[in-house]
N, C-alpha and C. Protein backbone atom coordinates (compact mmCIF):
# COMPACT_ATOMS: atom_id res chain seq x y z
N UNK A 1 12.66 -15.93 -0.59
CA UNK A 1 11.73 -17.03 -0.41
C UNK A 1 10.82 -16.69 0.76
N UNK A 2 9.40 -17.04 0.31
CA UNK A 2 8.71 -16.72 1.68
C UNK A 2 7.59 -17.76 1.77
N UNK A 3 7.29 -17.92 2.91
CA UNK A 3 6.19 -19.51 3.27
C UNK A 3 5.35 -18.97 4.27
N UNK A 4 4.03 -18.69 3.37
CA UNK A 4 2.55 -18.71 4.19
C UNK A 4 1.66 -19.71 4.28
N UNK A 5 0.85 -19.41 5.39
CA UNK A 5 -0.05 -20.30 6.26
C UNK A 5 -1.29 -19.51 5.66
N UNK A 6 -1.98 -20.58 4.46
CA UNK A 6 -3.49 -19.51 4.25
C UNK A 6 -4.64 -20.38 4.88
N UNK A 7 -5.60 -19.78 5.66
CA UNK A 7 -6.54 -20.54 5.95
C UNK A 7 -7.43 -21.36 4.77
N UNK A 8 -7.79 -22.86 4.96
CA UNK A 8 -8.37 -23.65 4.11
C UNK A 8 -8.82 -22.82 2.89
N UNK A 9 -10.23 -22.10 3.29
CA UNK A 9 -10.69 -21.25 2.35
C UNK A 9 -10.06 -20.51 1.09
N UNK A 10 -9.47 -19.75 1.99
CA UNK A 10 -8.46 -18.78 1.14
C UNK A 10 -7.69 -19.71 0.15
N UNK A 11 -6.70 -20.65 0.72
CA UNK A 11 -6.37 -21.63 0.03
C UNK A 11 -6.96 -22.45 -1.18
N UNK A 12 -8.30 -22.48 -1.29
CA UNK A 12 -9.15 -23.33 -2.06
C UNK A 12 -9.45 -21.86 -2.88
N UNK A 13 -9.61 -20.97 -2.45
CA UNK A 13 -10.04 -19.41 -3.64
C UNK A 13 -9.21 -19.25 -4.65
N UNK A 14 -7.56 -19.33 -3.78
CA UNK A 14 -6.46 -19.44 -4.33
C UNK A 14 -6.52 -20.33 -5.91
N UNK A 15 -6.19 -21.25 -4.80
CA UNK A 15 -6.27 -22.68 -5.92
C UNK A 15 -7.27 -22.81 -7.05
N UNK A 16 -8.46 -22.43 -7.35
CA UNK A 16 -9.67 -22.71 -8.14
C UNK A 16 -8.85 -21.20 -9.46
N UNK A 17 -8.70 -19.78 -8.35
CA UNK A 17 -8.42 -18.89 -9.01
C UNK A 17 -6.99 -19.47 -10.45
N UNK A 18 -6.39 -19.84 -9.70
CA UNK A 18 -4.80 -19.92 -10.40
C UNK A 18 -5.58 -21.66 -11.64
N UNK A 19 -6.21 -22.20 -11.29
CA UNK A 19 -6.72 -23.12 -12.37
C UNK A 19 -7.82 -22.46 -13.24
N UNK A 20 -8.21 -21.98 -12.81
CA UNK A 20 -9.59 -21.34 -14.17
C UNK A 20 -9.07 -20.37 -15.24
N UNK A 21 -7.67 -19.32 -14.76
CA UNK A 21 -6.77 -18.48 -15.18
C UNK A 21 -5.44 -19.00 -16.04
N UNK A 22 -4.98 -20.26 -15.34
CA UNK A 22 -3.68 -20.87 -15.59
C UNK A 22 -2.36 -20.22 -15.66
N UNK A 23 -2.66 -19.63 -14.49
CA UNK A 23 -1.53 -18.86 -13.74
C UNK A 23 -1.28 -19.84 -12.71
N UNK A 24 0.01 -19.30 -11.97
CA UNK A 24 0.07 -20.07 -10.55
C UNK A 24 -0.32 -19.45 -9.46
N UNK A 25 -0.59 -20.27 -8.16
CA UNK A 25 -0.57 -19.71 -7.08
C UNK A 25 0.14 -18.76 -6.80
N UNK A 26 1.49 -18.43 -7.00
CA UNK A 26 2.62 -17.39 -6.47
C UNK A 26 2.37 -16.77 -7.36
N UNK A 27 2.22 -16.36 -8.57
CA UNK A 27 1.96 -15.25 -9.18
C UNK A 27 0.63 -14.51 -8.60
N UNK A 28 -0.73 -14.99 -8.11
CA UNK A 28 -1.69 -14.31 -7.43
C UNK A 28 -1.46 -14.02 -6.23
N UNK A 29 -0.35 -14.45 -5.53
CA UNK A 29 0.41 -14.47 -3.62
C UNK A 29 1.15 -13.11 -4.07
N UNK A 30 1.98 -12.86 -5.25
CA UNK A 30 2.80 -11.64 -5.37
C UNK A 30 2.09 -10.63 -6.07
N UNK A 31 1.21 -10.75 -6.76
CA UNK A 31 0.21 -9.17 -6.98
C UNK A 31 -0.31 -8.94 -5.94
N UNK A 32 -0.89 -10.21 -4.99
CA UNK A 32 -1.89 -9.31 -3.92
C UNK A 32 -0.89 -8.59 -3.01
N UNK A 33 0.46 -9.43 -3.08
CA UNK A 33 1.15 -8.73 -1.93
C UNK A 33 1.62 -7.06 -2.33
N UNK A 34 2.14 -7.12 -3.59
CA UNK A 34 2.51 -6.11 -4.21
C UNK A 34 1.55 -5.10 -4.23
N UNK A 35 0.46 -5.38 -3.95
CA UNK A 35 -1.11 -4.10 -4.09
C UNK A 35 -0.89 -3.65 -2.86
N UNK A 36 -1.07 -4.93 -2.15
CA UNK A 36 -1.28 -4.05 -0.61
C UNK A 36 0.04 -3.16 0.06
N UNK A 37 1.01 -3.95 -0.62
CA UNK A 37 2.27 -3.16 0.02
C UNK A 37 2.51 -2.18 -0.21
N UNK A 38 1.86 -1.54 -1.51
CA UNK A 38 1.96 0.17 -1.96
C UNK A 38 0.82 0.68 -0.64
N UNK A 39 -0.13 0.11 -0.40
CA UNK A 39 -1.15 1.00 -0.34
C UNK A 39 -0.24 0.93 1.50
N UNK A 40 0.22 0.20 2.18
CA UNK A 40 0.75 -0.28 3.18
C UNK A 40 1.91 1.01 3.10
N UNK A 41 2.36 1.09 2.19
CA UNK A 41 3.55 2.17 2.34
C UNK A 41 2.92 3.79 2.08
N UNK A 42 1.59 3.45 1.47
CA UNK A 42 1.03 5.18 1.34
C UNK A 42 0.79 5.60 2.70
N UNK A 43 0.12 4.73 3.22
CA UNK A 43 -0.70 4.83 4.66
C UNK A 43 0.57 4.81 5.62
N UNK A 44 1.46 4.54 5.71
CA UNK A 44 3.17 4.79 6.13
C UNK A 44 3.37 6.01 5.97
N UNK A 45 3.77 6.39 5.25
CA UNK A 45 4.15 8.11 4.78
C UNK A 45 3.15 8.64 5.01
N UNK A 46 1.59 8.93 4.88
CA UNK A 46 0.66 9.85 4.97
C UNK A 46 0.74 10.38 6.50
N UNK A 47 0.75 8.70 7.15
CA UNK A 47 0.85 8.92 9.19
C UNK A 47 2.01 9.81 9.32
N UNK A 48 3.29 9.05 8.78
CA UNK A 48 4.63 9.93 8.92
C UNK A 48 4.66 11.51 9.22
N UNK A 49 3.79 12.23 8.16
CA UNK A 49 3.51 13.61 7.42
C UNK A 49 2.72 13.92 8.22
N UNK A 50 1.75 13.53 9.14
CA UNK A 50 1.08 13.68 9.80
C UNK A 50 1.69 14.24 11.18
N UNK A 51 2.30 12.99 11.44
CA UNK A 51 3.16 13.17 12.81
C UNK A 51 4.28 14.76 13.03
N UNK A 52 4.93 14.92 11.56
CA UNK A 52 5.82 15.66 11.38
C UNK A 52 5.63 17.16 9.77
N UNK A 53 4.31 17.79 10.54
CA UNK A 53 3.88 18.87 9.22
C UNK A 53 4.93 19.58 9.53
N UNK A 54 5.22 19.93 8.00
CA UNK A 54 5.81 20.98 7.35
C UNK A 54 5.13 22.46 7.38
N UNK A 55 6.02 23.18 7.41
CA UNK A 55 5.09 24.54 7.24
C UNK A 55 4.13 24.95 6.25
N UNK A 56 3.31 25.45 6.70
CA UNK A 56 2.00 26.18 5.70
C UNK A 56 2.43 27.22 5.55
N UNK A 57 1.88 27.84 3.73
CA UNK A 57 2.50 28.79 3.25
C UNK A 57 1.10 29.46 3.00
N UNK A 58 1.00 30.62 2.63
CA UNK A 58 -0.26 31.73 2.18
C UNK A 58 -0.18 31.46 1.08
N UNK A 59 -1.31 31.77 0.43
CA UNK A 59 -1.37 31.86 -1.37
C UNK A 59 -0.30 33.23 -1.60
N UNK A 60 -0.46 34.07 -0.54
CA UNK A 60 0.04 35.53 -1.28
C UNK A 60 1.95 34.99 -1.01
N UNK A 61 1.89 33.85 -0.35
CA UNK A 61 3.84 34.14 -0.08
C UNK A 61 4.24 32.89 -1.13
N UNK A 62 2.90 32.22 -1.40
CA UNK A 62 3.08 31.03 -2.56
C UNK A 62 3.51 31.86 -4.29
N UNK A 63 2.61 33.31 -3.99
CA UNK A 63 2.50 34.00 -5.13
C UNK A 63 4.01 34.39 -5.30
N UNK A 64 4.58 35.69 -3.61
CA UNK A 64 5.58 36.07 -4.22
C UNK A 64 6.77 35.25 -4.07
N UNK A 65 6.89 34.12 -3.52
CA UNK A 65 8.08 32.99 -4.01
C UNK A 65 8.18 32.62 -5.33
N UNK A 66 7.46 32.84 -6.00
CA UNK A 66 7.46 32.16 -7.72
C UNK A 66 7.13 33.40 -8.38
N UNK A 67 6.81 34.45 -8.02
CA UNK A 67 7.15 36.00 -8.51
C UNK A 67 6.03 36.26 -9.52
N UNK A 68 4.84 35.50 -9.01
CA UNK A 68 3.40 36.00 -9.27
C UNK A 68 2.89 37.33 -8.89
């Protein structure tokens, strides 16, 4: 269970959205959350990977590891 505070606006975007569609409010509260939370977890891991690179390999040691 979770309980947000949307400003008026947002609230009324909400609301007009979920009546013109005839969906509910919480079904448009859990896609938006669900969008941003991937993109929230890419931008998580990308920094992560950032913080902590892995080694760089040559094309020629990329070649002879796979016996190109």
């Amino acid at each position: 269970m979770l309980a947000i505070r949307l400003d008026p606006e947002i609230e009324g975007r909400l609301e007009r959205l979920a009546k013109l569609t005839g969906r509910t409010k919480t079904f448009y509260a859990r896609e938006a959350i669900l969008e941003h939370l991937e993109d929230l977890e890419d931008v998580y891991l990308a920094k992560q990977r950032l913080e902590r690179p892995g080694r760089t390999y040559s094309a020629d040691e990329v070649k002879d590891e796979l016996g190109l």
